[in-house]
Protein backbone atom coordinates (compact mmCIF):
# COMPACT_ATOMS: atom_id res chain seq x y z
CA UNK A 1 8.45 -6.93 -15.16
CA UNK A 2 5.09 -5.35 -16.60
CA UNK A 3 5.14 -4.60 -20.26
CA UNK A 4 2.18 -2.63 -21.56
CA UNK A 5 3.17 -2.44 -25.08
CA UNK A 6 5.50 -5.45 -26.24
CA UNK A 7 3.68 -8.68 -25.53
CA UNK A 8 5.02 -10.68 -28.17
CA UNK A 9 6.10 -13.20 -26.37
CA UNK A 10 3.10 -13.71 -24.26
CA UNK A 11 0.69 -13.41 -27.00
CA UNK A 12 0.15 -17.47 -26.54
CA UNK A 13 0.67 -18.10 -23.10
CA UNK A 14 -2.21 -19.06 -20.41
CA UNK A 15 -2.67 -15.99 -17.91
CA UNK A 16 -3.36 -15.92 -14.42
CA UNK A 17 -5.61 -12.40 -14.01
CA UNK A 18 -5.73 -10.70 -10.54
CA UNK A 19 -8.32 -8.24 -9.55
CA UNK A 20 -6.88 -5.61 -6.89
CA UNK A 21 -8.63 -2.16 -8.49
CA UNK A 22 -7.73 -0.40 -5.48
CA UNK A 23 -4.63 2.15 -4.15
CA UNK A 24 -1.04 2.23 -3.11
CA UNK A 25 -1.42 0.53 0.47
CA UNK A 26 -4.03 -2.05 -1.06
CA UNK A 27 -1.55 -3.15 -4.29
CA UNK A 28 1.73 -3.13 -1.24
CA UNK A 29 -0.62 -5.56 0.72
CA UNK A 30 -1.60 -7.95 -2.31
CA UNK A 31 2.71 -8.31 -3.13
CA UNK A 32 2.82 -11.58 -1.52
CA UNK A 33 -0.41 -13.25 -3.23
CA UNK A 34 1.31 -11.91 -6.81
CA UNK A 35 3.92 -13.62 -6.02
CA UNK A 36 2.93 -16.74 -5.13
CA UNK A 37 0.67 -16.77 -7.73
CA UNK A 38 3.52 -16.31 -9.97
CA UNK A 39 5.63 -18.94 -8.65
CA UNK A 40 2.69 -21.50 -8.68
CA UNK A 41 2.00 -20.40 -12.44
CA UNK A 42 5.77 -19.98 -14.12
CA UNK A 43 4.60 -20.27 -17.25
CA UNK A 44 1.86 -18.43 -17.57
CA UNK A 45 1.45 -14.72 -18.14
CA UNK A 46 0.31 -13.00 -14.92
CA UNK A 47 -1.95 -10.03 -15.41
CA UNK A 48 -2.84 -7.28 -12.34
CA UNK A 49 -6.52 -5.83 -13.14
CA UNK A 50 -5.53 -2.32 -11.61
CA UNK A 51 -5.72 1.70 -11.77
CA UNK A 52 -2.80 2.64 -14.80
CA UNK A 53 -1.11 4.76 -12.01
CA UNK A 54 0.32 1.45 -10.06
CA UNK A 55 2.44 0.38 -13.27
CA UNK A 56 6.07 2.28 -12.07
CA UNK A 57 5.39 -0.14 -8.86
CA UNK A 58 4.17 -3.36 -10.63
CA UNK A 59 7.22 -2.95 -12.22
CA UNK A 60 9.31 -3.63 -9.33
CA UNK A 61 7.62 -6.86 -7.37
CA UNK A 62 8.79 -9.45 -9.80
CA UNK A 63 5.99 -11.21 -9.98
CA UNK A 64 3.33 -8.98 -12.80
CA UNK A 65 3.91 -9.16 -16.62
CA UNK A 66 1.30 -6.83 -17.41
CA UNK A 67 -1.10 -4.24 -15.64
CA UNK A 68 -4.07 -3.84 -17.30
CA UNK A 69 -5.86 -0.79 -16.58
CA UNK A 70 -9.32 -0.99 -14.28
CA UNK A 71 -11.12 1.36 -12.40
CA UNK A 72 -12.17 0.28 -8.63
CA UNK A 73 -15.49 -2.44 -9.15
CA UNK A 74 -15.46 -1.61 -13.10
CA UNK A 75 -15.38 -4.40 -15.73
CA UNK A 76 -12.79 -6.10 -16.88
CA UNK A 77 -11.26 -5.07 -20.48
CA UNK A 78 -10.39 -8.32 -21.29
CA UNK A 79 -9.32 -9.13 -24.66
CA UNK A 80 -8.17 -13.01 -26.11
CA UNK A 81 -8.82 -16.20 -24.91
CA UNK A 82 -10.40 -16.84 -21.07
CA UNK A 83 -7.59 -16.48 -18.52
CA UNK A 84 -6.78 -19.89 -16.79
CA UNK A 85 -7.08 -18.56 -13.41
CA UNK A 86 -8.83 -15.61 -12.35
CA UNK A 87 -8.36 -14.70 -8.73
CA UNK A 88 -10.82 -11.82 -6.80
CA UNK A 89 -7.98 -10.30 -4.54
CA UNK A 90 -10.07 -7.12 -4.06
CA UNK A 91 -13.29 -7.73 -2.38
CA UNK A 92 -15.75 -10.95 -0.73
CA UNK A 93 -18.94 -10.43 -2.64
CA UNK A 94 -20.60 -10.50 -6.25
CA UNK A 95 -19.39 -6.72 -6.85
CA UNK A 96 -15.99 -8.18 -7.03
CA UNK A 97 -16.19 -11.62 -8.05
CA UNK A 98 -18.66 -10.82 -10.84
CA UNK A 99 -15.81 -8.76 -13.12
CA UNK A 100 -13.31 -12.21 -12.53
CA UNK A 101 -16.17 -14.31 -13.67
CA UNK A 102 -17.33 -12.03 -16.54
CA UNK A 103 -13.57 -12.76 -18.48
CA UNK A 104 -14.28 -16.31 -18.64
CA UNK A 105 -11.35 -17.65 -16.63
CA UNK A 106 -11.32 -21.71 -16.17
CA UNK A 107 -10.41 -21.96 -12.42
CA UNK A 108 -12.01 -18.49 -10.37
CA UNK A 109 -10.47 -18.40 -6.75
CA UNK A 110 -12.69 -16.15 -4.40
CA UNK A 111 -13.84 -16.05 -0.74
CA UNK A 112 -16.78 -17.15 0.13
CA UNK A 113 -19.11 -15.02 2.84
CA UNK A 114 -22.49 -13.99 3.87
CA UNK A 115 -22.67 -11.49 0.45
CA UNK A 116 -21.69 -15.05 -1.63
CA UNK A 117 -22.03 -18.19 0.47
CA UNK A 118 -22.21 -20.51 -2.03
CA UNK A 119 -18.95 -19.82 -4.27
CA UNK A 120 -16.20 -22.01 -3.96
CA UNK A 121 -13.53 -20.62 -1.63
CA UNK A 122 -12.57 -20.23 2.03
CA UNK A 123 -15.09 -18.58 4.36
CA UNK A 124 -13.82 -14.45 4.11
CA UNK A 125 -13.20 -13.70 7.95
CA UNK A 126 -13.30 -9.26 8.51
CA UNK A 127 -10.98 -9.21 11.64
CA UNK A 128 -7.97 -10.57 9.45
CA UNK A 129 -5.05 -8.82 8.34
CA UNK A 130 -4.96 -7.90 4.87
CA UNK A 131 -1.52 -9.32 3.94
CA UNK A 132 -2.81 -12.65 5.52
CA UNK A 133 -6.08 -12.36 4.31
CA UNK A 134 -5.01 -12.82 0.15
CA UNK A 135 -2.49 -15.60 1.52
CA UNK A 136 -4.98 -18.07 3.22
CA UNK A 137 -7.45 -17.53 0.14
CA UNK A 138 -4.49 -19.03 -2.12
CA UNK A 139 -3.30 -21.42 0.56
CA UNK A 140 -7.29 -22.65 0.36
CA UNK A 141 -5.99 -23.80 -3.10
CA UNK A 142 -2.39 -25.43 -2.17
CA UNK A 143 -0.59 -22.43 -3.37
CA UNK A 144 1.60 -21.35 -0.60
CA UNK A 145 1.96 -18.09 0.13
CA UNK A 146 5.00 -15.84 2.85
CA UNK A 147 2.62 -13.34 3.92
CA UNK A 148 6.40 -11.51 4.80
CA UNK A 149 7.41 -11.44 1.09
CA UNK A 150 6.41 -7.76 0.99
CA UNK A 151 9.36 -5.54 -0.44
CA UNK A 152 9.97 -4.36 -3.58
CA UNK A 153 13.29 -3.88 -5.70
CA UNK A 154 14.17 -0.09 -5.74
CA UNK A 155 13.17 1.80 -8.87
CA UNK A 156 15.75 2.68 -11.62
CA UNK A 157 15.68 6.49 -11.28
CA UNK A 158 17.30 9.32 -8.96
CA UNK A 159 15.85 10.09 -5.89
CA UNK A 160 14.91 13.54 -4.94
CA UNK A 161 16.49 13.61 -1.83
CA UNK A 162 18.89 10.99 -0.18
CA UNK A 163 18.66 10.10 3.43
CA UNK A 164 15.93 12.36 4.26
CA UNK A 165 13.12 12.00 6.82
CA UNK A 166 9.86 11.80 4.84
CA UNK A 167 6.40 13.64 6.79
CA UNK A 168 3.49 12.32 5.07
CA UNK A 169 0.77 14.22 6.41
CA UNK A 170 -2.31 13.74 4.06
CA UNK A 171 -4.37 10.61 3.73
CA UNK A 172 -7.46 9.40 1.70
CA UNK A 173 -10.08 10.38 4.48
CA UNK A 174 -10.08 13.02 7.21
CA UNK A 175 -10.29 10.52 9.96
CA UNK A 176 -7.25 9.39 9.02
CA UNK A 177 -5.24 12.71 9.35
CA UNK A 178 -3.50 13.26 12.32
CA UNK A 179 -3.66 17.55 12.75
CA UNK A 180 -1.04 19.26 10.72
CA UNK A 181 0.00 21.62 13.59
CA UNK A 182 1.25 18.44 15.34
CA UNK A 183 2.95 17.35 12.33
CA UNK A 184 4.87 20.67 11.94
CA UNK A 185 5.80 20.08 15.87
CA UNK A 186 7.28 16.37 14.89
CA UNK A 187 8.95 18.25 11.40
CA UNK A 188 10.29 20.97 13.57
CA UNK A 189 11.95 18.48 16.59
CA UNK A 190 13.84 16.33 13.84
CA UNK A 191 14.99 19.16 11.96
CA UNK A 192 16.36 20.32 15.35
CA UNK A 193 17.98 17.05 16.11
CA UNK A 194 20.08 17.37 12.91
CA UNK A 195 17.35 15.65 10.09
CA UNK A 196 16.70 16.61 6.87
CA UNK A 197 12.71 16.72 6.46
CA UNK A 198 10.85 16.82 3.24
CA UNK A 199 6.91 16.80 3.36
CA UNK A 200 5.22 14.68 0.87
CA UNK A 201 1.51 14.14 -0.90
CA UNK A 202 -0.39 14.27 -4.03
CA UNK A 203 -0.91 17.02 -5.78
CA UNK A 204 -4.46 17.57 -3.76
CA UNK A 205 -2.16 17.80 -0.87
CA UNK A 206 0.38 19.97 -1.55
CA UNK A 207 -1.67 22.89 0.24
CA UNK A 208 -1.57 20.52 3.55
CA UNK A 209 1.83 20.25 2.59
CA UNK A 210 2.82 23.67 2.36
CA UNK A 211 0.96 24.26 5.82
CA UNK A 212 3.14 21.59 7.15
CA UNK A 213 6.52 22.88 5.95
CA UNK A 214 5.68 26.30 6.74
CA UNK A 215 4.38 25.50 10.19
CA UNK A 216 7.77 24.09 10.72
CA UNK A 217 10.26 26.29 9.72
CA UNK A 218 11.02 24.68 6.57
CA UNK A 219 12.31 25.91 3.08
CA UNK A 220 9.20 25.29 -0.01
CA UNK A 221 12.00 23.07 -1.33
CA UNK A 222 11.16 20.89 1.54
CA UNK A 223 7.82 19.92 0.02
CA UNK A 224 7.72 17.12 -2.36
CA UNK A 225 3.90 16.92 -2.43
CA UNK A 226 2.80 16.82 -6.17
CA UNK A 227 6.28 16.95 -7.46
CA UNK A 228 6.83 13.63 -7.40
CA UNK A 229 5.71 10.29 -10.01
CA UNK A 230 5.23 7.20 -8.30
CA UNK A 231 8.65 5.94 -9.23
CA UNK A 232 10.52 8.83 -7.62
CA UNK A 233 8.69 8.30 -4.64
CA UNK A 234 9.35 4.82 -4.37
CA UNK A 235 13.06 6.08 -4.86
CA UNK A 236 13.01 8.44 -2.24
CA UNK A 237 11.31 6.24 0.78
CA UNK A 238 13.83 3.46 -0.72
CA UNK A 239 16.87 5.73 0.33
CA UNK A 240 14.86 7.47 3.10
CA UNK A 241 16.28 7.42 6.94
CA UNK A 242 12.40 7.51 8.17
CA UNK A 243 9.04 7.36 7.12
CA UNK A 244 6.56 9.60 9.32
CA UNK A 245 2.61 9.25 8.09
CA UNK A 246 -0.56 8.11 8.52
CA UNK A 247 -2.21 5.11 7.73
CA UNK A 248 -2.25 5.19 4.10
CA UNK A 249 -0.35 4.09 1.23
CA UNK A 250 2.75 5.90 2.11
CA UNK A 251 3.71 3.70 5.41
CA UNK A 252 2.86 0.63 3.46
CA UNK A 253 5.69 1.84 0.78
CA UNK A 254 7.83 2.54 3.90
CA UNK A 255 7.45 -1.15 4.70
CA UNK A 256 8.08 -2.34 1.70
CA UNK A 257 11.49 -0.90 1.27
CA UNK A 258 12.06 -2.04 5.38
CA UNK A 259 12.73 1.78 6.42
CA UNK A 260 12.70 2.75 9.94
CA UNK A 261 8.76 4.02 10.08
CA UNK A 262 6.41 5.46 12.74
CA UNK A 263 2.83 5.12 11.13
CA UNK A 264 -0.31 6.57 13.24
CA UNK A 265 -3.58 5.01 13.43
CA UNK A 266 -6.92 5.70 14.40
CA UNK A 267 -10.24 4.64 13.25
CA UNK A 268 -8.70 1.20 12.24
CA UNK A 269 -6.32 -1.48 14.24
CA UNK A 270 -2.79 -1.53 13.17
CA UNK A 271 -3.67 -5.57 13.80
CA UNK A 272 -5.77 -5.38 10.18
CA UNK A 273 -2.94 -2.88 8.20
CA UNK A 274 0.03 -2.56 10.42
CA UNK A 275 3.77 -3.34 9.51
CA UNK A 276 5.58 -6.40 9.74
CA UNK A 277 6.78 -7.33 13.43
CA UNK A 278 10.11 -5.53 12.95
CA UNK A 279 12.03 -3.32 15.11
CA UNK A 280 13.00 -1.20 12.44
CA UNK A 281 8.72 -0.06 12.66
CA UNK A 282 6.93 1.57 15.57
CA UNK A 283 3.02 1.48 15.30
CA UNK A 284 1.05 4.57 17.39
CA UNK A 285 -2.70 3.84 18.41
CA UNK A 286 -5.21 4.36 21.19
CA UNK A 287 -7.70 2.18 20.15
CA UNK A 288 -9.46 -1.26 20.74
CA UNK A 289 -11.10 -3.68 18.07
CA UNK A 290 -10.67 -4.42 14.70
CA UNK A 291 -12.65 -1.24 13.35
CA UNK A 292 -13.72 0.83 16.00
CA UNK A 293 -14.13 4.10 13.87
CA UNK A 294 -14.86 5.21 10.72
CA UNK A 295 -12.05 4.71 7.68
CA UNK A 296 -13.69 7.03 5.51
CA UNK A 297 -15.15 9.84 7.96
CA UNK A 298 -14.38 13.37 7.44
CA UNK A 299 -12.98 14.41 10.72
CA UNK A 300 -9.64 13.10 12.63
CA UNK A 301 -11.11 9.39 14.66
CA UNK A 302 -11.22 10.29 18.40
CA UNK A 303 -8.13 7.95 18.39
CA UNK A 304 -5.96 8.97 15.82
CA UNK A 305 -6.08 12.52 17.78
CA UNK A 306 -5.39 10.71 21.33
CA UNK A 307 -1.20 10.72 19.87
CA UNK A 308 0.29 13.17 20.60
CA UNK A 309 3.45 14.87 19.50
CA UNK A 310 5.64 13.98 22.19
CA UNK A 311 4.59 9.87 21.60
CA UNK A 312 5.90 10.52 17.80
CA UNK A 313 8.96 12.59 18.62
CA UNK A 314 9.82 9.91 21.09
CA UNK A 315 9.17 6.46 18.75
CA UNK A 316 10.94 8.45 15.90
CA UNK A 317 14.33 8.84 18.27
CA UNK A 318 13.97 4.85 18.63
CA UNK A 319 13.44 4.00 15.18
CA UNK A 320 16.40 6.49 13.53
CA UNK A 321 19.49 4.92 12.92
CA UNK A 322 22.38 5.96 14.74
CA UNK A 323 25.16 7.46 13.51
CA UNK A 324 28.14 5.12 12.39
């Protein structure tokens, strides 16, 4: 369990730091490397170099003692003696490796690659899935690592709504945001076929949100976006009868509690960030490669908008569970 205030007991323990300064999907991806870097260090104090706002979640893998806050590339604020392993599971070059190095920590584990060929590590391959990818950089050093050890334990609070069908429209880029017309169509058909839908986002998204719920039919109850801490939305995709989004940190939480999920992709392969090979997860895409678009453009990839409504509608009938 993390513990930001009450170290006392492991004041004088060795630590293990991990650097993974990134978002939601990126800390779901990394759950397997903390926790075989936990079982491979029991008695050392395991410390997650991340952004404050994953804490509610680190609290729920098992495997992180303490988060200590860091912004994305940003030095490390770290305080006592050098940890005894410091492992880069954010990045392949000096940017991210540097901030590991700078605490001091005995043994560093990082990739190696054309931005740092000379460091000590496997050789960092960019057509790898990321669960795999953290995995084989500890298996380089004997630790082994279940790249399927991904879910969480469910969070100790309510939910704010039980067995509902969650619509995740937003996303961190625009080419990653399937239109919200056509997610009002999907909202609309499972509301029809007897669903309760509630729309979900940040608080920057609660606009796309409202257009969403109103697009469909739906009560401003329906929309979660911005109402919700990071616990309670752990709760409700924990208790949730289907996750509907892009690809972004909301269908990796969907896989980590093993809900039914259809997750849409465009400008990236659902080979680098898709779910695990379960039934229980259908994956939408039109594309070819590893990376054929742009992750961080500002309009919807040419492939994300090749899905259409009907597709969704359809792999969200095969997913549901049936009635008992």
């Amino acid at each position: 369990m993390v513990n930001q205030v009450n170290r006392v007991n492991l004041v004088n323990r060795p630590a293990v730091l991990m650097l993974r300064a990134l978002g939601l999907g990126d800390f779901l991806t990394g759950v397997p490397a903390y926790r075989a870097l936990r079982a491979a260090h029991p008695e050392h104090e395991t410390v997650l170099a991340a952004p404050s706002a994953l804490a509610p979640l680190a609290r729920l893998c098992g495997a992180i003692d303490r988060l200590l806050p860091t912004g994305e590339l940003a030095p490390i604020e770290w305080a006592g003696p050098p940890p005894d392993v410091g492992v880069d599971l954010h990045g392949n070059g000096p940017a991210s490796h540097e901030p590991v190095a700078a605490t001091g920590a005995r043994t560093l584990m990082v990739y190696a690659s054309e931005a740092a060929p000379h460091e000590k590590g496997p050789w960092w391959d960019d057509d790898e899935h990321e669960v795999s990818r953290w995995c084989r950089l500890l298996e380089w050093w004997d630790i082994p690592a279940d790249p399927r050890d991904l879910l969480l334990d469910p969070p100790e609070v309510p939910a704010p709504a039980e067995g509902a069908v969650v619509v995740h429209p937003g996303a961190a880029s625009g080419s990653r945001r399937w239109p919200a017309d056509r997610y009002a169509a999907v909202a609309r058909a499972l509301t029809d076929m007897g669903e309760r839908v509630v729309v979900t986002g940040s608080g920057r998204e609660r606009p796309l949100a409202h257009e969403v719920a109103e697009r469909a039919g739906l009560s401003a109850d329906a929309v979660l976006a911005g109402r919700t801490g990071l616990a309670e939305l752990a709760a409700l995709v924990s208790r949730a009868r289907l996750v509907v989004s892009n690809d972004t940190g909301m269908a990796h939480l969907g896989f980590a509690y093993a809900r039914p999920s259809v997750t849409l992709y465009g400008p990236v392969s659902p080979a680098l960030w898709g779910p695990p090979d379960k039934p229980q997860h259908a994956v939408l895409w039109h594309g070819a490669g590893g990376r054929p678009g742009d992750a961080w453009g500002a309009v919807p990839d040419p492939r994300l908008l090749r899905i259409t409504v009907e597709e969704v509608v359809d792999a969200a009938r095969r997913v549901l569970p049936q009635p008992t």
